[in-house]
Every structure is written in C-alpha cells, then in structure tokens.
Protein backbone atom coordinates (compact mmCIF):
# COMPACT_ATOMS: atom_id res chain seq x y z
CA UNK A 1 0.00 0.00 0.00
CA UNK A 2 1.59 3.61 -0.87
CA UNK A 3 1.64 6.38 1.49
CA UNK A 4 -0.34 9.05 0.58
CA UNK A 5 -0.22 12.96 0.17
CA UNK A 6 -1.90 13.99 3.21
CA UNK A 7 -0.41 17.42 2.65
CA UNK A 8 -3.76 20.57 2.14
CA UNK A 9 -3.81 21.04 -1.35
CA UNK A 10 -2.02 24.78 -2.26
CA UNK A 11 -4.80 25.91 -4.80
CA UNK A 12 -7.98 24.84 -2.88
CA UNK A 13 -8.29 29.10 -2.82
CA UNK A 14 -9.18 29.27 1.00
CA UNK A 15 -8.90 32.65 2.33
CA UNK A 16 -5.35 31.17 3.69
CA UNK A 17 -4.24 30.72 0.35
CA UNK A 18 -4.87 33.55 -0.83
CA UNK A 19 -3.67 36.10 1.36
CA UNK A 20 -0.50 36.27 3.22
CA UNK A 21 0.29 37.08 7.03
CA UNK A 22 1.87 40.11 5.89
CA UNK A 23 -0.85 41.37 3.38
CA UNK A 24 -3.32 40.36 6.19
CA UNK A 25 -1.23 42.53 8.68
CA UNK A 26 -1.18 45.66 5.68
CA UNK A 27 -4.94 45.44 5.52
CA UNK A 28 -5.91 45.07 9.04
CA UNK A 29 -3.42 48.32 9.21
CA UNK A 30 -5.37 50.47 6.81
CA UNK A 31 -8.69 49.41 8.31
CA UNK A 32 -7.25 50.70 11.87
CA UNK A 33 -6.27 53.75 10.11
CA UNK A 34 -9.29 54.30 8.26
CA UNK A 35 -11.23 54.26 11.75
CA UNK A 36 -8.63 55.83 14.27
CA UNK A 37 -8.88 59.01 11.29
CA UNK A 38 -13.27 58.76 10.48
CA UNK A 39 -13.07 58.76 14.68
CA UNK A 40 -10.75 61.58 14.66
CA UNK A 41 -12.77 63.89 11.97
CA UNK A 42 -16.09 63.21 13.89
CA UNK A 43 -15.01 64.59 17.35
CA UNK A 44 -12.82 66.94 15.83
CA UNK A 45 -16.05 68.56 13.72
CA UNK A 46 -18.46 67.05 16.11
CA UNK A 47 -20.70 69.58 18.69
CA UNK A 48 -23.37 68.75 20.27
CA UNK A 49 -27.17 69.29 18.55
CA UNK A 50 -28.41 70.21 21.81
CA UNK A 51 -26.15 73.21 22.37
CA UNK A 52 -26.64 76.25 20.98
CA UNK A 53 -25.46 79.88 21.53
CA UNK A 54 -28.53 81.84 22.13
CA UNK A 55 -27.91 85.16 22.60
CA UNK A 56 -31.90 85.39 24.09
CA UNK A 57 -31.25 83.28 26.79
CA UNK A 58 -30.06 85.59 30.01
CA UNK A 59 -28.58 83.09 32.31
CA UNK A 60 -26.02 81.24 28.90
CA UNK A 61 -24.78 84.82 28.64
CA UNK A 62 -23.90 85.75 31.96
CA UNK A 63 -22.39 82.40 32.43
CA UNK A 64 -20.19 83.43 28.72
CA UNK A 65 -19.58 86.72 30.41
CA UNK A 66 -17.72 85.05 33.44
CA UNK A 67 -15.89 82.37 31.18
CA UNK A 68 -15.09 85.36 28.56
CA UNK A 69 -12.93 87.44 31.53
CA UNK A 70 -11.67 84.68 32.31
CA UNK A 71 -9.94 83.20 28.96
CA UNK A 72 -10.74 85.53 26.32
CA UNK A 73 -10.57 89.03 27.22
CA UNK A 74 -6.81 89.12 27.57
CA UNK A 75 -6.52 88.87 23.95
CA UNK A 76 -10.11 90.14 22.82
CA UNK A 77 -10.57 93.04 25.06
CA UNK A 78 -12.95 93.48 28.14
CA UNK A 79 -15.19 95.26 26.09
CA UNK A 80 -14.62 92.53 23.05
CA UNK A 81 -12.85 95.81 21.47
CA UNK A 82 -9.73 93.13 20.30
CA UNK A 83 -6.43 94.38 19.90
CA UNK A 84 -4.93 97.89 18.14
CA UNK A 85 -4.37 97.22 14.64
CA UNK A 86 -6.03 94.20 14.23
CA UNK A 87 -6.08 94.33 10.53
CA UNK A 88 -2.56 94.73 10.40
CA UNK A 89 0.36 91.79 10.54
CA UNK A 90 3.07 92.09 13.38
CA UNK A 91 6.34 91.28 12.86
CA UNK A 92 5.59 87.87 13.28
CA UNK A 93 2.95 87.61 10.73
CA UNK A 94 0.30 86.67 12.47
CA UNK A 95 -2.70 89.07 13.04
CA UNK A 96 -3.34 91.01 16.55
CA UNK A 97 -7.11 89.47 18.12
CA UNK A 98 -9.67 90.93 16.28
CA UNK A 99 -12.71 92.37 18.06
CA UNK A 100 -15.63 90.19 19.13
CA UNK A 101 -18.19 93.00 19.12
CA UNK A 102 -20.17 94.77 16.22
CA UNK A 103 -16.93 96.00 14.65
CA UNK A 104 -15.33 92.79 14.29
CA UNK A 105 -15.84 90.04 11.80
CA UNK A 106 -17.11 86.92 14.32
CA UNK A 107 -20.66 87.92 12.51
CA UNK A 108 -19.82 87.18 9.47
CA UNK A 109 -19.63 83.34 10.71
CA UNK A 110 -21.88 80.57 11.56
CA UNK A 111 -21.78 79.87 15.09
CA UNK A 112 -20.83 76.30 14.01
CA UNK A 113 -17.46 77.91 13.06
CA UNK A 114 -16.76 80.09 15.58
CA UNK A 115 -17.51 77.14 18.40
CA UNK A 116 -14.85 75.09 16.31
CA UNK A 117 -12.22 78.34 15.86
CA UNK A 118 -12.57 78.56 19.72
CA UNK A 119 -12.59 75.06 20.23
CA UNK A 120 -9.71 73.76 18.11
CA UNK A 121 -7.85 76.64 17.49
CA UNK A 122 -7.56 78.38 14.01
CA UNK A 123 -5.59 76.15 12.32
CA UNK A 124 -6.72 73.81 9.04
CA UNK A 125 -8.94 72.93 8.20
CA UNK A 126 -10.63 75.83 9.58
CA UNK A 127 -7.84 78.11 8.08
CA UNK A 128 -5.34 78.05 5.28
CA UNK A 129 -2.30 75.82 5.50
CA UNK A 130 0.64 77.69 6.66
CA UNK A 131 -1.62 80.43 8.67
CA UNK A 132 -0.61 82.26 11.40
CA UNK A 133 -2.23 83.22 14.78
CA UNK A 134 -2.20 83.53 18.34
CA UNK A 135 -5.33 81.98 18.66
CA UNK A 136 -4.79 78.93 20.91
CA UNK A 137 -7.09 75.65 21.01
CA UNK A 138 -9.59 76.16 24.14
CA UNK A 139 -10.92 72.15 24.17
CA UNK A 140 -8.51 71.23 26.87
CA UNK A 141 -9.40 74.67 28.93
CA UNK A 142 -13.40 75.21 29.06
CA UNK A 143 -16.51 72.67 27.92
CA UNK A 144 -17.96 72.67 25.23
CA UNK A 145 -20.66 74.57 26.97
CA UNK A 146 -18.69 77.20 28.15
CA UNK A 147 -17.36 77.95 24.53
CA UNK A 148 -21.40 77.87 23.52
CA UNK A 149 -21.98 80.30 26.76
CA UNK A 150 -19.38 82.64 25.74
CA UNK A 151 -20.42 82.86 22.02
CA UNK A 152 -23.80 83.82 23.57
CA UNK A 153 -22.59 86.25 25.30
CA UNK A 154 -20.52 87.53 22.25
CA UNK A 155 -23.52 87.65 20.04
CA UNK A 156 -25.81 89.55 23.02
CA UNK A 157 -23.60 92.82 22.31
CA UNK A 158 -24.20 92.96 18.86
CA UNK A 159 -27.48 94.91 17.54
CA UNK A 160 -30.15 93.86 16.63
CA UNK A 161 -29.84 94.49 13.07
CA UNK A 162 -26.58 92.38 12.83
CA UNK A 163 -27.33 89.72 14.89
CA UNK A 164 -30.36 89.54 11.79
CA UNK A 165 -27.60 89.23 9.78
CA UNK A 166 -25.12 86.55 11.67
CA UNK A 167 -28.47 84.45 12.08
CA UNK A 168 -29.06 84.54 8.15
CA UNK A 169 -25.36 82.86 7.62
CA UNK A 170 -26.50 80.66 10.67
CA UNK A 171 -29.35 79.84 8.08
CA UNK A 172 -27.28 78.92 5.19
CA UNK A 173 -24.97 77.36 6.65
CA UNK A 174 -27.37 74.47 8.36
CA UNK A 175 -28.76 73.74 4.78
C-alpha cells in the first residue's frame, strides 16, 4: 500500500491561500487607520445638537460673560474691542485678536465655526495651510458649553440688526 499525500492542497483558494500574514497585517493596518482618522474627523467637527449659543437666553450669557474674563478678554478686550491694529500683521505675521463685538468680523460666521475656531484653534482645516495666529485651542481649557456660553454672550452685544444678519449665515450654513 503507498503512502499518501496527506499534505492541504495549495490551490484549494481558502482565504489562507490567498492572502498572506503580511498582506493580512497591511490590511488590518489600513482598516485601523481608516477608523482611528473617520473617529478623529467626527469629534474633531463634532458639537453637540443640543447646544446652541442663544444670545436670548439671560442666564447662557452671563455664564459666557464670566468664562469670557476669564480666557478671552486678555486677547479680545474686556469690552470685546480686540487688539490695536487688528487688521494689520506684526512682525511675526500673524494678526493682533480681532474684536468680538459689532466692529469685528465673528458675525460674518456661523456659530458652528466660531464654536470650532474657539474650540480647536484656528488652524486647518478651519484656516489656510501655513496660517498664522495667536489663537490657541480652548478644548482642553473650558466645555464645550462654556465655549457655547461665551459665544452667547458675544452675540448679546451685537445689535439687533446684525445679529439679523449673523443668524441669516446661521441659516445657510445648516442647509
């Protein structure tokens, strides 16, 4: 009686076969990558549906008011009346704070952006590769709420007429 071949046949094209431990170990790789970065991009764009800024609501901007002394207006000005010159580059190229009240351009935004300038900093994708500021990232400093508080209180000390006008970018922006 011969011995036989008990040895797996090479082209029975099990998933074995066909893939390598180091092809395996490549595409388990990219699929950790692919997650650790579509994790990364949510909470890094991610705020909360629930929170708002509402300049309307009394007690969100006196709690802003308090968090704005406290880690804003050293930059912005107490009055939100941002730096001298703020339109002009210092010697290090980046711009002085710009001015959070009427005479500023924080209006101009959706209050989607300026919760994620505040939050992460103005850097990209928010701004242009290479940009320069002295704005720092505030996530590791105040809540998310207290950056929602503080826009409220921001947008409470602009009139009437151009908070109509912030709330119509507001407007665009969520369609």
């Amino acid at each position: 009686m011969q011995d036989q071949d008990l040895t797996p046949d090479t082209d029975d094209h099990s998933p074995k076969s066909r893939h390598s431990p180091k092809s395996m170990l490549l595409i388990a790789g990219a699929a950790i990558v692919a997650i650790a970065a579509s994790a990364t991009m949510y909470f890094y764009f991610k705020t909360s549906d629930k929170m708002q800024a509402n300049a309307g609501d009394p007690q969100q901007v006196a709690a802003g008011k308090i968090v704005y002394q406290g880690s804003c207006a050293s930059c912005h000005g107490k009055a939100l009346e941002g730096q001298p010159a703020w339109r002009t580059r210092k010697a290090d190229g980046k711009l002085p704070a710009p001015p959070q009240d009427k005479t500023g351009h924080s209006w101009h935004h959706p209050d989607e952006q300026l919760f994620l300038i505040t939050r992460n900093g103005v850097k990209p994708p928010l701004a242009p590769e290479g940009y320069l500021s002295d704005m720092p990232a505030f996530d590791d400093k105040l809540s998310d709420r207290q950056i929602w508080d503080v826009i409220a209180f921001i947008k409470a000390s602009w009139p009437a007429d151009i908070r109509a006008r912030q709330k119509r970018v507001n407007d665009a922006n969520r369609q």
